[in-house]
Protein backbone atom coordinates (compact mmCIF):
# COMPACT_ATOMS: atom_id res chain seq x y z
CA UNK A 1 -31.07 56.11 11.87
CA UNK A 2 -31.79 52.50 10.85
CA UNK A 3 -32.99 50.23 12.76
CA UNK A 4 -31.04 46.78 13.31
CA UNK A 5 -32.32 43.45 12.51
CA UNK A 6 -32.57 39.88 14.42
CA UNK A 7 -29.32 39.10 13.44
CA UNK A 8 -27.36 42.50 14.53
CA UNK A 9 -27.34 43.38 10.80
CA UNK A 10 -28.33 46.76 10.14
CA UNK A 11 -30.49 47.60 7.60
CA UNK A 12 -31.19 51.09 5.51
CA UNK A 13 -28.59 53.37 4.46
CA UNK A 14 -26.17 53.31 7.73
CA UNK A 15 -25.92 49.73 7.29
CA UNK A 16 -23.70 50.35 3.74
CA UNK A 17 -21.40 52.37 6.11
CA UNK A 18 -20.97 49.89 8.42
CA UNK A 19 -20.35 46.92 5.62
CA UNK A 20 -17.85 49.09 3.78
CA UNK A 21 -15.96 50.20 6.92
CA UNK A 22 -15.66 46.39 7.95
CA UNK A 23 -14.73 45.71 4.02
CA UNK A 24 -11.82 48.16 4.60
CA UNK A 25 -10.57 46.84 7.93
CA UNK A 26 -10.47 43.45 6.55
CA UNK A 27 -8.48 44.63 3.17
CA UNK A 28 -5.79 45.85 6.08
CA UNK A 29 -5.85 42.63 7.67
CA UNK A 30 -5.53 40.45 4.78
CA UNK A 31 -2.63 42.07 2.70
CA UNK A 32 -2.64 40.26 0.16
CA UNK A 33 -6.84 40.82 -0.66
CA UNK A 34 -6.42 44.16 0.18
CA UNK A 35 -6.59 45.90 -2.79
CA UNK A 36 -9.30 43.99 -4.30
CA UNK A 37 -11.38 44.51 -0.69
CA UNK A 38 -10.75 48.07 -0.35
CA UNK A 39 -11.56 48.39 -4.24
CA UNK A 40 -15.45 46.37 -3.69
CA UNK A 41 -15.81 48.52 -0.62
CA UNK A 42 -15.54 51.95 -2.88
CA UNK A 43 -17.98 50.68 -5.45
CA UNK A 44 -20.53 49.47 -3.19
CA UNK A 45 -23.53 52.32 -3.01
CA UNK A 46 -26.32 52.20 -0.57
CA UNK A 47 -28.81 50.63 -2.88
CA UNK A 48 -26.40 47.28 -2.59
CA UNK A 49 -26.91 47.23 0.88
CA UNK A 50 -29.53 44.39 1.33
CA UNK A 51 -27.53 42.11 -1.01
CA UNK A 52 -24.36 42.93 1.03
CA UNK A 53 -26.46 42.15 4.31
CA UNK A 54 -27.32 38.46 3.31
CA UNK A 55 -23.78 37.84 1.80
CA UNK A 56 -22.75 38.66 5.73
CA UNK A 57 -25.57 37.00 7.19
CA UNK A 58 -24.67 33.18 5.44
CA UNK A 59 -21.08 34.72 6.25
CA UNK A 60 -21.27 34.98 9.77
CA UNK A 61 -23.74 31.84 9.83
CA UNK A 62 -21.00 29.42 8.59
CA UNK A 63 -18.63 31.15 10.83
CA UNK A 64 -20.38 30.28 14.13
CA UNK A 65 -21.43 26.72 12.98
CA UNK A 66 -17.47 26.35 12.51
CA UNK A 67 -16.72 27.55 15.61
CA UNK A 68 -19.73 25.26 17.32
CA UNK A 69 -18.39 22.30 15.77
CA UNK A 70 -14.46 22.95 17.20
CA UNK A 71 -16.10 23.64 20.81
CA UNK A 72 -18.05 20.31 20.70
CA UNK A 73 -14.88 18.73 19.56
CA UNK A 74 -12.56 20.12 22.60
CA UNK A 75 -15.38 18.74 24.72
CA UNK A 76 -15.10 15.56 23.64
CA UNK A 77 -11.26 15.67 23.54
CA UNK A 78 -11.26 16.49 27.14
CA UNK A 79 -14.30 13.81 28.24
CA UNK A 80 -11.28 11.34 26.91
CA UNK A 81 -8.17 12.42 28.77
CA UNK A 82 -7.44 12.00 32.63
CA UNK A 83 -6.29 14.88 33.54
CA UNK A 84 -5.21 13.49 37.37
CA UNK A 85 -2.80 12.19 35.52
CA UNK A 86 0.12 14.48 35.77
CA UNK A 87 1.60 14.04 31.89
CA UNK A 88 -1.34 14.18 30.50
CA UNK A 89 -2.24 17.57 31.89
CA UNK A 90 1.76 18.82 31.32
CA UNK A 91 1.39 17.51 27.88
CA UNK A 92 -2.19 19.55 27.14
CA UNK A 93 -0.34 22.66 28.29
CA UNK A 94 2.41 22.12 26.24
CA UNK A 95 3.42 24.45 23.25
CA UNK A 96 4.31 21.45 21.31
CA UNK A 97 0.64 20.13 22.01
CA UNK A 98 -1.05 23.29 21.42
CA UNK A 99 0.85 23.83 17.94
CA UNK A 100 -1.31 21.00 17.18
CA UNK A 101 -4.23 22.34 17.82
CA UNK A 102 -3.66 25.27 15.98
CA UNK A 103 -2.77 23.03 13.27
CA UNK A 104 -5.80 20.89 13.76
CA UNK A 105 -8.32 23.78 13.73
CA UNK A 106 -6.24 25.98 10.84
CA UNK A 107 -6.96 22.91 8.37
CA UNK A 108 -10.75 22.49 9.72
CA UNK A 109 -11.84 22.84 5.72
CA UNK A 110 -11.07 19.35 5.72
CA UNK A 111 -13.30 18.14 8.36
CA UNK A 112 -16.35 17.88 6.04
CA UNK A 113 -18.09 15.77 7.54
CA UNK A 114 -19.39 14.37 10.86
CA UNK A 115 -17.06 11.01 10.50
CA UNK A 116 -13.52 13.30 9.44
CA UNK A 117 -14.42 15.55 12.46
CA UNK A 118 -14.33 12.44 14.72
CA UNK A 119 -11.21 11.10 13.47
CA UNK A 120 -9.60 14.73 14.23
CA UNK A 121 -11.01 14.22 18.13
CA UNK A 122 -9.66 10.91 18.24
CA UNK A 123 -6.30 11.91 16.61
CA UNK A 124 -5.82 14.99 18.92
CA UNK A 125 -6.87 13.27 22.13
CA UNK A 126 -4.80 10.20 21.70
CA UNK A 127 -1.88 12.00 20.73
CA UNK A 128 -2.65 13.77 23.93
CA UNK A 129 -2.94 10.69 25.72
CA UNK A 130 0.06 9.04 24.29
CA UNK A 131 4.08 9.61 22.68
CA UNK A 132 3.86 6.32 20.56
CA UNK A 133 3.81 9.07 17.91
CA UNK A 134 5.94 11.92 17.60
CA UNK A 135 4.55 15.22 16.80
CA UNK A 136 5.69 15.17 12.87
CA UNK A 137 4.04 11.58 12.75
CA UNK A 138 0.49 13.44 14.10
CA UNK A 139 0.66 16.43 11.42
CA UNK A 140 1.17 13.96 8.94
CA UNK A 141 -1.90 12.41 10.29
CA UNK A 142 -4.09 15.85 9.82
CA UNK A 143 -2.64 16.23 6.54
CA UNK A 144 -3.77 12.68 5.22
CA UNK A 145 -7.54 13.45 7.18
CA UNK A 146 -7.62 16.47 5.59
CA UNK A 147 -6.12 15.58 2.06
CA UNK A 148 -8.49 11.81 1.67
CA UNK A 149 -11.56 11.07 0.99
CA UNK A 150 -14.06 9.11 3.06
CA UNK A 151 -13.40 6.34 -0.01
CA UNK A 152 -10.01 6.57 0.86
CA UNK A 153 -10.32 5.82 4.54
CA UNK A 154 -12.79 3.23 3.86
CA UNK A 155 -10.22 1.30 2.24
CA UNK A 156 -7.37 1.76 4.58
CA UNK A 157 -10.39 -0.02 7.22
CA UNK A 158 -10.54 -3.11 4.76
CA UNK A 159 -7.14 -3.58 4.67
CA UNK A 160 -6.49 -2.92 8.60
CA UNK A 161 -9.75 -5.22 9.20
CA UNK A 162 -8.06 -8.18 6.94
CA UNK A 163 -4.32 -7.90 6.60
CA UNK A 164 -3.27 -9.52 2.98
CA UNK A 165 -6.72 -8.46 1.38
CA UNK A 166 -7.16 -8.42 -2.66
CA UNK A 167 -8.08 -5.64 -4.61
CA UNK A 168 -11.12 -7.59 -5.50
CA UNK A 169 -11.66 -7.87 -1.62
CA UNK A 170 -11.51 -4.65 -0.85
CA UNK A 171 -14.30 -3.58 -3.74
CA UNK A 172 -16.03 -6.55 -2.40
CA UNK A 173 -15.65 -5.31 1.12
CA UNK A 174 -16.90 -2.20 0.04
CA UNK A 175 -20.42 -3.10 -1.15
CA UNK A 176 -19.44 -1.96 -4.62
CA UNK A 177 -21.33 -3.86 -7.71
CA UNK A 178 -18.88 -5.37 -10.21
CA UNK A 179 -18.08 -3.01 -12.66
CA UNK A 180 -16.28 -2.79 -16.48
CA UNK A 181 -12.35 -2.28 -16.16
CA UNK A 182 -12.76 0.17 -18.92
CA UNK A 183 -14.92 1.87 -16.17
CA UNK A 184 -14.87 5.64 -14.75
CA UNK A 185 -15.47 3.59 -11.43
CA UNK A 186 -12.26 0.89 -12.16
CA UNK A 187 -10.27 3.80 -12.81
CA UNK A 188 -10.92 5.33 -9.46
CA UNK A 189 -10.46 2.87 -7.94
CA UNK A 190 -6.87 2.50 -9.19
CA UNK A 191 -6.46 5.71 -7.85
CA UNK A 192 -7.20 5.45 -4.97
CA UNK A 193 -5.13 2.33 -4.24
CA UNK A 194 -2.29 4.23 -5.93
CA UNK A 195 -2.84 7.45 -3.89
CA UNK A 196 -2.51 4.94 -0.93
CA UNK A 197 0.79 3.30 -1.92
CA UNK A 198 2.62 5.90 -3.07
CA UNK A 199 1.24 7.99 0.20
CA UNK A 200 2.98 4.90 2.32
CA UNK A 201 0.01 4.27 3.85
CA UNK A 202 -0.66 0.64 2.46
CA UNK A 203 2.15 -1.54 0.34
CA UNK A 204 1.83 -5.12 -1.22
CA UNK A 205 2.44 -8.23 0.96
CA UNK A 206 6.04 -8.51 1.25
CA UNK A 207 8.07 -11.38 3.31
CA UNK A 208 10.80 -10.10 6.35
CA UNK A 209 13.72 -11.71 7.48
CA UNK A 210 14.44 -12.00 11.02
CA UNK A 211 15.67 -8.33 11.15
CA UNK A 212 12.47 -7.03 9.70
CA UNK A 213 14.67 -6.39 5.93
CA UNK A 214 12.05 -6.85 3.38
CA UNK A 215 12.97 -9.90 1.27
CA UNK A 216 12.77 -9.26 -2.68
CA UNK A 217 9.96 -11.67 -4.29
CA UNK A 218 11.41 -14.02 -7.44
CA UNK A 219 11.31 -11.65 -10.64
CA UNK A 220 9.53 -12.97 -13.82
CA UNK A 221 10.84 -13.31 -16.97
CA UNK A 222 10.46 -10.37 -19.04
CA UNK A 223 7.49 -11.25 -21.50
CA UNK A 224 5.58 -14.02 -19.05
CA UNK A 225 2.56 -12.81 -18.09
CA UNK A 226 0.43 -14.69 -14.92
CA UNK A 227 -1.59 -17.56 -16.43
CA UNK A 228 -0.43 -16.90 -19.99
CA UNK A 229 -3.30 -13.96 -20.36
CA UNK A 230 -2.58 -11.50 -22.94
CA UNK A 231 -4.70 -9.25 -20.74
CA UNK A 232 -3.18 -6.30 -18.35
CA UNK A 233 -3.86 -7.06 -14.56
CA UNK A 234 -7.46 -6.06 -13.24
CA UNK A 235 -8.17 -2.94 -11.56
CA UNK A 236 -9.95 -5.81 -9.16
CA UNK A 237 -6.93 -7.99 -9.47
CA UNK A 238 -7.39 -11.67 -7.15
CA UNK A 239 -3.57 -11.93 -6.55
CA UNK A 240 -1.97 -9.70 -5.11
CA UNK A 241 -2.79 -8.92 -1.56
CA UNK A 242 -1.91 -5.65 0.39
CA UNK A 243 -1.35 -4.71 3.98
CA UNK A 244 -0.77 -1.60 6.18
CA UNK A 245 2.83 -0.10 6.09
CA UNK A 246 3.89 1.15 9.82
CA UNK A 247 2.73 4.73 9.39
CA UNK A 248 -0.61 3.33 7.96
CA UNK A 249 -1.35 0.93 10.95
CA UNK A 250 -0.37 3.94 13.24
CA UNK A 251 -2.68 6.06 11.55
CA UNK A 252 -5.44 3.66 12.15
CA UNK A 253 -4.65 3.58 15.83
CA UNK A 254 -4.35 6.91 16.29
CA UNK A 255 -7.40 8.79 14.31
CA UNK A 256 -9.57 5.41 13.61
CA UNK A 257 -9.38 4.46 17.13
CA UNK A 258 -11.88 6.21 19.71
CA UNK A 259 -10.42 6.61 23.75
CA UNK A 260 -13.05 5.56 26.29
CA UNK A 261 -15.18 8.34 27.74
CA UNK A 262 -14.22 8.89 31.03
CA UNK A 263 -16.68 11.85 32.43
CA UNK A 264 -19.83 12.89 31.17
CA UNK A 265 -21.43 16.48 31.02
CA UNK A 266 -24.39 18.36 30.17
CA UNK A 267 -23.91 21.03 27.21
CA UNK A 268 -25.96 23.85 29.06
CA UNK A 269 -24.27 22.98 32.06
CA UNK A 270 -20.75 23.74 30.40
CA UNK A 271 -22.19 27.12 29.04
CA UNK A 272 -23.46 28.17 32.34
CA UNK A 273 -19.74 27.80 33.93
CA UNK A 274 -18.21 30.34 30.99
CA UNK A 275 -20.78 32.68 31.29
């Protein structure tokens, strides 16, 4: 019989039992890999076995870093939240609050990166903490954290941080070095500010009356161009300014915005108590 390694793996011929037979159960839980599970797990043969081992290994690796990264996050979600008071706790009980979660944890892909994983904590524990947002206003929330780049958040910061900032502002703002409009990095940029218009996250300037009805700006006579320039308006453009729509400035308060840490514990401590 072989013997097992540091990891629980085992090694030797036993092991390729072992591999295939979890290969099989998982081609019954996912129906829709089955066939192409079950079929690897037939044509695997013993000598495969160490290859198949370190496949599982990184496997099972990436598995429990995942799951160490959601535990710190509940942690910190629950350092935020008062939980004498009584909403609160209803509301972290709640099926409507825990749908979230599920939601939160089902796109984790998206939380690449130490700063996207934060803005999930502070999304989930404010919208714990708070009903300024309804629940389809949060999962649109995930969806944009999960669905935008770190560029892309960036400038939804420069334009919260100065309301009626310039495109040229916000490269500016950005530490970016002036660049060609004929540029890979112009035309990205574009994008980006048109992923974040059309996304409603940030609009152009635009006047109100007194019953917040957006007021239409003076149209230009077709054929006038701004100055008299034969030239097509800047990817960096000096003009126009732009400001957060009310989902956008929501957003920011909601996932860009960190609660207060109200109690402090020690890691080991916490994993002594579930033991």
């Amino acid at each position: 019989m072989g013997e097992e390694d540091k990891n629980g793996f085992p090694e030797g011929a036993k092991g390729g039992k072992y591999i295939r037979g979890a290969m099989n159960a998982a081609g019954g839980l996912v129906p829709f890999a089955g066939g192409i599970i079950s079929a690897a797990a037939g044509a695997w043969g013993e000598h495969e076995q160490e290859r198949a081992n370190a496949f599982f290994r990184h496997w099972i690796d990436m598995l429990r870093a995942e799951m160490g990264e959601k535990e710190k996050t509940i942690l910190e979600i629950m350092q935020r939240l008062d939980l004498h008071d009584e909403a609160i706790a209803s509301r972290i009980q709640s099926p409507e609050f825990q749908s979230l979660l599920r939601k939160s944890f089902r796109d984790w892909a998206g939380a690449d990166s130490e700063d996207k994983r934060s803005l999930v904590r502070n999304l989930l524990a404010n919208a714990a903490s708070s009903t300024v947002c309804s629940d389809d206003v949060v999962r649109l929330f995930m969806d944009w954290i999960k669905n935008f780049s770190e560029l892309h958040l960036a400038v939804i910061g420069k334009v919260y941080n100065k309301n009626g900032i310039t495109r040229a502002e916000i490269w500016n703002a950005l530490g970016r070095a002036p660049v060609r409009e004929d540029s890979p990095e112009a035309d990205l940029f574009k994008l980006l500010i048109r992923d974040l218009s059309t996304g409603g996250i940030i609009r152009q300037n635009r006047e109100v009356d007194n019953m917040g009805n957006f007021i239409r700006n003076p149209s230009r006579p077709r054929g006038v161009s701004s100055g008299g320039s034969n030239l097509l308006k800047s990817a960096f453009d000096h003009n126009e300014s732009y400001q957060l729509t009310a989902l956008g400035d929501q957003f920011v308060h909601y996932a860009m915005t960190d609660i207060p840490i109200k109690i402090e514990y020690q890691a080991n401590e916490f994993s002594e108590e579930v033991k």
